[in-house]
N, C-alpha and C. Protein backbone atom coordinates (compact mmCIF):
# COMPACT_ATOMS: atom_id res chain seq x y z
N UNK A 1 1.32 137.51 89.58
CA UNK A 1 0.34 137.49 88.52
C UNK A 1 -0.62 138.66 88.72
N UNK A 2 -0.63 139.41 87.60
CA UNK A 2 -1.94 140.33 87.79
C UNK A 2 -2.69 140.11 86.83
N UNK A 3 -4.08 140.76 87.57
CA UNK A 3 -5.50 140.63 86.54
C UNK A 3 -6.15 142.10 86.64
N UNK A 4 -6.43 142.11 85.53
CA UNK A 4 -7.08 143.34 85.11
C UNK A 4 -8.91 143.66 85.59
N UNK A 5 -8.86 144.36 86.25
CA UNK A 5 -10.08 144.66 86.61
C UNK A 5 -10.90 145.28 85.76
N UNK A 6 -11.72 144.85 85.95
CA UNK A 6 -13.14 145.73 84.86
C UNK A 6 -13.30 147.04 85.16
N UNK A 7 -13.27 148.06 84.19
CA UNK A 7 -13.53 149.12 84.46
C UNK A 7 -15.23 149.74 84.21
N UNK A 8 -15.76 149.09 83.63
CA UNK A 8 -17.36 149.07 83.64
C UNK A 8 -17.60 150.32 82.70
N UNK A 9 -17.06 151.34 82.67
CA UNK A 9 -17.38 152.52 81.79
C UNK A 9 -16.78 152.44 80.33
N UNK A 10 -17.56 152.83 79.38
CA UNK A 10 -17.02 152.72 77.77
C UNK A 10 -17.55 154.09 77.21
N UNK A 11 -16.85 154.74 76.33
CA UNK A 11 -16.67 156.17 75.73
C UNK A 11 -17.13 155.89 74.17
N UNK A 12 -18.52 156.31 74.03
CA UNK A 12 -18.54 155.74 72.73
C UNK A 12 -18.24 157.49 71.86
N UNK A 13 -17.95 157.11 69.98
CA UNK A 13 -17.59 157.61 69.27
C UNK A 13 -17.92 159.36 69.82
N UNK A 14 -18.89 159.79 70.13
CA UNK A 14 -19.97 160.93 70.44
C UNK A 14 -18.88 161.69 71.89
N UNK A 15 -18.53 160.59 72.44
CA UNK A 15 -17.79 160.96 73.95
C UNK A 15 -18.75 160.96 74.98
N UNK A 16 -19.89 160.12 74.78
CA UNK A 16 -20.73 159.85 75.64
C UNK A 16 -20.43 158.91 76.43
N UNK A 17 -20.22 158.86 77.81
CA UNK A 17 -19.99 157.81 78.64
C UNK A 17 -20.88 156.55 79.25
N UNK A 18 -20.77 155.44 78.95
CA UNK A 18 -22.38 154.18 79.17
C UNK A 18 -21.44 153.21 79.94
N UNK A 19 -22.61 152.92 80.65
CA UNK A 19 -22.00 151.49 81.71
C UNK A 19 -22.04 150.43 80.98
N UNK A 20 -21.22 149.77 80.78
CA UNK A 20 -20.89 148.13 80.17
C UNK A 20 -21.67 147.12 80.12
N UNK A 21 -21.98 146.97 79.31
CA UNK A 21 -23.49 145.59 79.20
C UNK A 21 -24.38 146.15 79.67
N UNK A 22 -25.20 147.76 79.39
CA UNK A 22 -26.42 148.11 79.82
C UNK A 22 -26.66 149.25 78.32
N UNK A 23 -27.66 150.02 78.41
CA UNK A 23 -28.39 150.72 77.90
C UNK A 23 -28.57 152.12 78.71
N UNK A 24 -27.49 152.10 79.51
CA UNK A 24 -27.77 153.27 80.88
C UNK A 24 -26.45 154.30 80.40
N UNK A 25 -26.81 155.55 80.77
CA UNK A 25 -25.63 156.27 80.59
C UNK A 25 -24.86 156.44 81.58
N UNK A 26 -23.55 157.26 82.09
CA UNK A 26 -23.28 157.35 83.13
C UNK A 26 -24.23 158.51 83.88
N UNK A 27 -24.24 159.75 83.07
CA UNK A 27 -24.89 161.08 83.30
C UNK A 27 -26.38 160.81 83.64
N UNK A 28 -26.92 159.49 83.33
CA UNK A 28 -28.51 159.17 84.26
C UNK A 28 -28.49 158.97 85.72
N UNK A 29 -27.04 158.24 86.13
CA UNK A 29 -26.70 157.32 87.09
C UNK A 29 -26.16 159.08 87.86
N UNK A 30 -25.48 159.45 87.43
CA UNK A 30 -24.78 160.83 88.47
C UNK A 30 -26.14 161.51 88.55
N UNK A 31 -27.06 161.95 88.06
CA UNK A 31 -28.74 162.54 88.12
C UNK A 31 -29.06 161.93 88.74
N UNK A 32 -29.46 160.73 89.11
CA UNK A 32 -30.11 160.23 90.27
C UNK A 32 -29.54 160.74 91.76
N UNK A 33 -27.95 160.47 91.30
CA UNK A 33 -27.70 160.72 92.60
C UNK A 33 -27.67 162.11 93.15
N UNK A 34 -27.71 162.91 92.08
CA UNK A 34 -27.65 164.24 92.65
C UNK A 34 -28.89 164.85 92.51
N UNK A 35 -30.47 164.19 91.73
CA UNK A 35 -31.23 164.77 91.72
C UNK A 35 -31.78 164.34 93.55
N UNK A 36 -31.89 163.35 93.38
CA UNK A 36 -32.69 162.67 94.66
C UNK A 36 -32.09 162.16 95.63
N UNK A 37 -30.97 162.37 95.72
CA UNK A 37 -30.14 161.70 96.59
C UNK A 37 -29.72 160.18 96.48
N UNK A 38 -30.37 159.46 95.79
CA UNK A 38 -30.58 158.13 95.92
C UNK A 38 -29.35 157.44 96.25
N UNK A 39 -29.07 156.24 96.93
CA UNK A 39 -27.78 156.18 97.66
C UNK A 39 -27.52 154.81 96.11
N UNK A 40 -26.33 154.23 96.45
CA UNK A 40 -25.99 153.43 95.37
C UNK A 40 -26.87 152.17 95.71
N UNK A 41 -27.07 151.69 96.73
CA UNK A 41 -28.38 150.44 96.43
C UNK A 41 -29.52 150.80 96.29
N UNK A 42 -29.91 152.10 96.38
CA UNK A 42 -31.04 152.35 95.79
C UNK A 42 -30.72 152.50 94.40
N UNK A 43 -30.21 153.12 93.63
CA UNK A 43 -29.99 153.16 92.07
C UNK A 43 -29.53 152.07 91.69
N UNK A 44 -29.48 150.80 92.26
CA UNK A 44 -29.15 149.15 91.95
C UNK A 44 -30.69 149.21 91.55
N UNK A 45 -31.35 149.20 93.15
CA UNK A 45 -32.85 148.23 93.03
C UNK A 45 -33.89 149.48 92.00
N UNK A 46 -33.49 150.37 92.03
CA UNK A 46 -34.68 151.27 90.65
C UNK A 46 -34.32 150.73 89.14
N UNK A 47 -32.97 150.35 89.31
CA UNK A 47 -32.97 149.28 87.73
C UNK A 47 -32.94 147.90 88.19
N UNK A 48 -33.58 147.90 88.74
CA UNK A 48 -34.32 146.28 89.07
C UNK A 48 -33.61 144.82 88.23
N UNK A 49 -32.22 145.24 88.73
CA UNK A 49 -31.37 143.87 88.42
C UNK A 49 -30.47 144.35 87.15
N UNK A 50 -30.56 145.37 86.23
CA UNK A 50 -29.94 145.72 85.23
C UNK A 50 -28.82 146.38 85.33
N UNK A 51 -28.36 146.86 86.94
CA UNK A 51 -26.47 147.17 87.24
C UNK A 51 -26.32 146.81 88.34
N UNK A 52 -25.19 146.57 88.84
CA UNK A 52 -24.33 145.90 89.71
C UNK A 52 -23.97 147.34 90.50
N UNK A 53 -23.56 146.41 92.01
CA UNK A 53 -23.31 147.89 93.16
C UNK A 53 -21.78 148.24 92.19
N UNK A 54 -20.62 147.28 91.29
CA UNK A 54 -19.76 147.64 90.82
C UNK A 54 -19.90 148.54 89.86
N UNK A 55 -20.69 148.08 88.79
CA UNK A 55 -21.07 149.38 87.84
C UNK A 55 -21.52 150.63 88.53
N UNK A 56 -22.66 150.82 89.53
CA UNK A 56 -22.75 152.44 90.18
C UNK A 56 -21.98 153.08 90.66
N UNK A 57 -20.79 151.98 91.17
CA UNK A 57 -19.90 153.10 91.82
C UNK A 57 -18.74 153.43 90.79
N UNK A 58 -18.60 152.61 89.88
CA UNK A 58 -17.57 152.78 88.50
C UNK A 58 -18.12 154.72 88.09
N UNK A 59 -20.07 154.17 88.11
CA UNK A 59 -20.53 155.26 86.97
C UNK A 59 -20.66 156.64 87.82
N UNK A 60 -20.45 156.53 89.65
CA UNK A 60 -20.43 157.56 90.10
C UNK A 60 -18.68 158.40 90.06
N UNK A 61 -17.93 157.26 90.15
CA UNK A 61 -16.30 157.62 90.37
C UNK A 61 -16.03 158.19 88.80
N UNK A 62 -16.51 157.88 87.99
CA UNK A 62 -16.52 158.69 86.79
C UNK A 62 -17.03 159.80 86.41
N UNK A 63 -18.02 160.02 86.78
CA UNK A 63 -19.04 161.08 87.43
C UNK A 63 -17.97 162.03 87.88
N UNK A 64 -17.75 161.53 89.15
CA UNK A 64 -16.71 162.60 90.09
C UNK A 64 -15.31 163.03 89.19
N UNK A 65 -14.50 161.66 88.82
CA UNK A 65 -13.59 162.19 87.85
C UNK A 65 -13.52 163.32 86.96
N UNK A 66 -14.87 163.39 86.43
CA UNK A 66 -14.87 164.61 84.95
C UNK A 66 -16.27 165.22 85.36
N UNK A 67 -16.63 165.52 86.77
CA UNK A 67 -17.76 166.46 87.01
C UNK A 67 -18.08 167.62 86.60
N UNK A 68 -16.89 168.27 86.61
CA UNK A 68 -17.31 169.46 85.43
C UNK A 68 -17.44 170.12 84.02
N UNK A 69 -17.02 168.79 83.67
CA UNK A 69 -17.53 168.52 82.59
C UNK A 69 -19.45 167.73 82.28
N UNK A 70 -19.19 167.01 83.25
CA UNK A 70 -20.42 166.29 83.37
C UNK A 70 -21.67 167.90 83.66
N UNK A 71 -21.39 168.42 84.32
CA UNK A 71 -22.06 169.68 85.41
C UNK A 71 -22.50 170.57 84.36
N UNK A 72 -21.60 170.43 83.23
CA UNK A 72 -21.76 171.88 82.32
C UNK A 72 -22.77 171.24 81.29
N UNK A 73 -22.95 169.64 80.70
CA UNK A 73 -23.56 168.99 79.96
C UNK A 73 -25.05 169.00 80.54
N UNK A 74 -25.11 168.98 82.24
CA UNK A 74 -26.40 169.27 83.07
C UNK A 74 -26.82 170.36 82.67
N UNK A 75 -25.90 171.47 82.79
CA UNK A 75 -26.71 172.97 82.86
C UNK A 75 -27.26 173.26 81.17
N UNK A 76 -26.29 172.82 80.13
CA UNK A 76 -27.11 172.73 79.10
C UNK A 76 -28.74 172.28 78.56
N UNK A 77 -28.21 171.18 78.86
CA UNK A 77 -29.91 170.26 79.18
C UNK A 77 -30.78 171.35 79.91
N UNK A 78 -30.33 171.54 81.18
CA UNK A 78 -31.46 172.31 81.82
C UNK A 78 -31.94 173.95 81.21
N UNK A 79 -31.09 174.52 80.60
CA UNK A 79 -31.48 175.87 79.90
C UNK A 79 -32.27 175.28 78.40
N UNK A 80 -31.56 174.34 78.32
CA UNK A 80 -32.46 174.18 76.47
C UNK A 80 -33.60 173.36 77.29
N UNK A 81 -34.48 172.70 78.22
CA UNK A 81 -35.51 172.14 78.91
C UNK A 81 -36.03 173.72 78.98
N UNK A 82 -35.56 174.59 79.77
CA UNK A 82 -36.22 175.96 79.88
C UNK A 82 -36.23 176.70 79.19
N UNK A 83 -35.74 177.23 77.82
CA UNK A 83 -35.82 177.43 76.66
C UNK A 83 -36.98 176.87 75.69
N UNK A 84 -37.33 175.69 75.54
CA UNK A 84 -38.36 174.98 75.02
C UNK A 84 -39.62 174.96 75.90
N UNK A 85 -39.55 175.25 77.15
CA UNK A 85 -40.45 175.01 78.21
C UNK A 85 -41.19 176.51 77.60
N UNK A 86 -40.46 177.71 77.83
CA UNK A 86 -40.66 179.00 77.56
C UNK A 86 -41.45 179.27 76.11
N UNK A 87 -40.81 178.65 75.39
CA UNK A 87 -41.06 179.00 73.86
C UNK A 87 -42.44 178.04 73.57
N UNK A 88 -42.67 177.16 74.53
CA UNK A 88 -44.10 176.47 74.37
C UNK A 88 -45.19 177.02 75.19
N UNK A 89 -44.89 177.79 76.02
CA UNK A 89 -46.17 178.72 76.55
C UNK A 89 -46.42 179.90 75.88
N UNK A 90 -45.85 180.29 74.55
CA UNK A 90 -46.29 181.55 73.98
C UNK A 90 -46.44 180.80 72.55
N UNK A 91 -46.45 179.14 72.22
CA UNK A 91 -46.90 179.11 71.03
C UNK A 91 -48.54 179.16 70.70
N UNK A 92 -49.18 179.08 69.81
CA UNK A 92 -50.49 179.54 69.12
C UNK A 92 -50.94 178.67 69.99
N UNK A 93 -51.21 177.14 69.35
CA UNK A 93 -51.81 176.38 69.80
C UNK A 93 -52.29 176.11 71.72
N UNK A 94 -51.13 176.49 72.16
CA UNK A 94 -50.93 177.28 73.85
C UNK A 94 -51.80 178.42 73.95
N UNK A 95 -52.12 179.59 73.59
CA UNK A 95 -52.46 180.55 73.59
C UNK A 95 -53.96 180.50 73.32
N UNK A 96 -54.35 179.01 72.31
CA UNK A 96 -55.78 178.91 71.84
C UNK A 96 -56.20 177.93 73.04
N UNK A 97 -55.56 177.36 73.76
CA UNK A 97 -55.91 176.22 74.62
C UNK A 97 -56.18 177.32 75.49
N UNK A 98 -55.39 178.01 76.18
CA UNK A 98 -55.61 178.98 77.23
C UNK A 98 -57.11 179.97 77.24
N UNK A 99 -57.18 179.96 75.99
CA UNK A 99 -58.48 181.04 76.18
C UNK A 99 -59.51 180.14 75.92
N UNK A 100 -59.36 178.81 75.48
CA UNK A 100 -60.75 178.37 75.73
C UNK A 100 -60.96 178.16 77.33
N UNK A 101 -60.32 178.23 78.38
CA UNK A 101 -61.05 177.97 79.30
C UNK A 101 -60.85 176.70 79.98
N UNK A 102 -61.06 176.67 81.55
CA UNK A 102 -61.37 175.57 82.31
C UNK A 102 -62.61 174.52 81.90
């Protein structure tokens, strides 16, 4: 007899990858771990009961599966974060805050 194991990850329409019965993406869950190191029971207890040690390691082994794909969706984010970061220190309202002063 076999039984089918849960695979915890679901691909919605977009091709965005989310952990199963949460509101979490996978690409939050691989950022933790690669921003801060955070080990997998720590990224349990920072969602304070809302994934399972099975779901983190589903959402890291998925992670690893299609990392460079995942890696290139990071570096986007991070140039359009620095792109907007950039383009908001030379807008007006920036420029009028700045010269009024401390």
């Amino acid at each position: 007899m076999s039984v089918a194991a849960p695979g915890h990850i679901w691909i919605d329409a977009a091709g965005v990858a989310w952990i199963d019965q949460t509101n979490i993406k996978v690409i939050e869950v691989a950022l933790e771990r690669l921003a801060h190191g955070s080990s997998v029971e720590d990224i349990v207890e920072q969602h304070d009961g809302l994934l399972t040690m099975g779901q983190v390691h589903a959402a890291l082994a998925h992670y690893y599966d299609y990392s460079e794909t995942f890696d290139a969706v990071i570096r986007m984010q991070l140039e359009r974060a620095d792109r907007l970061r950039a383009e908001s220190l030379s807008s007006p309202s920036r420029k009028k805050l700045a010269r009024s002063g401390p």
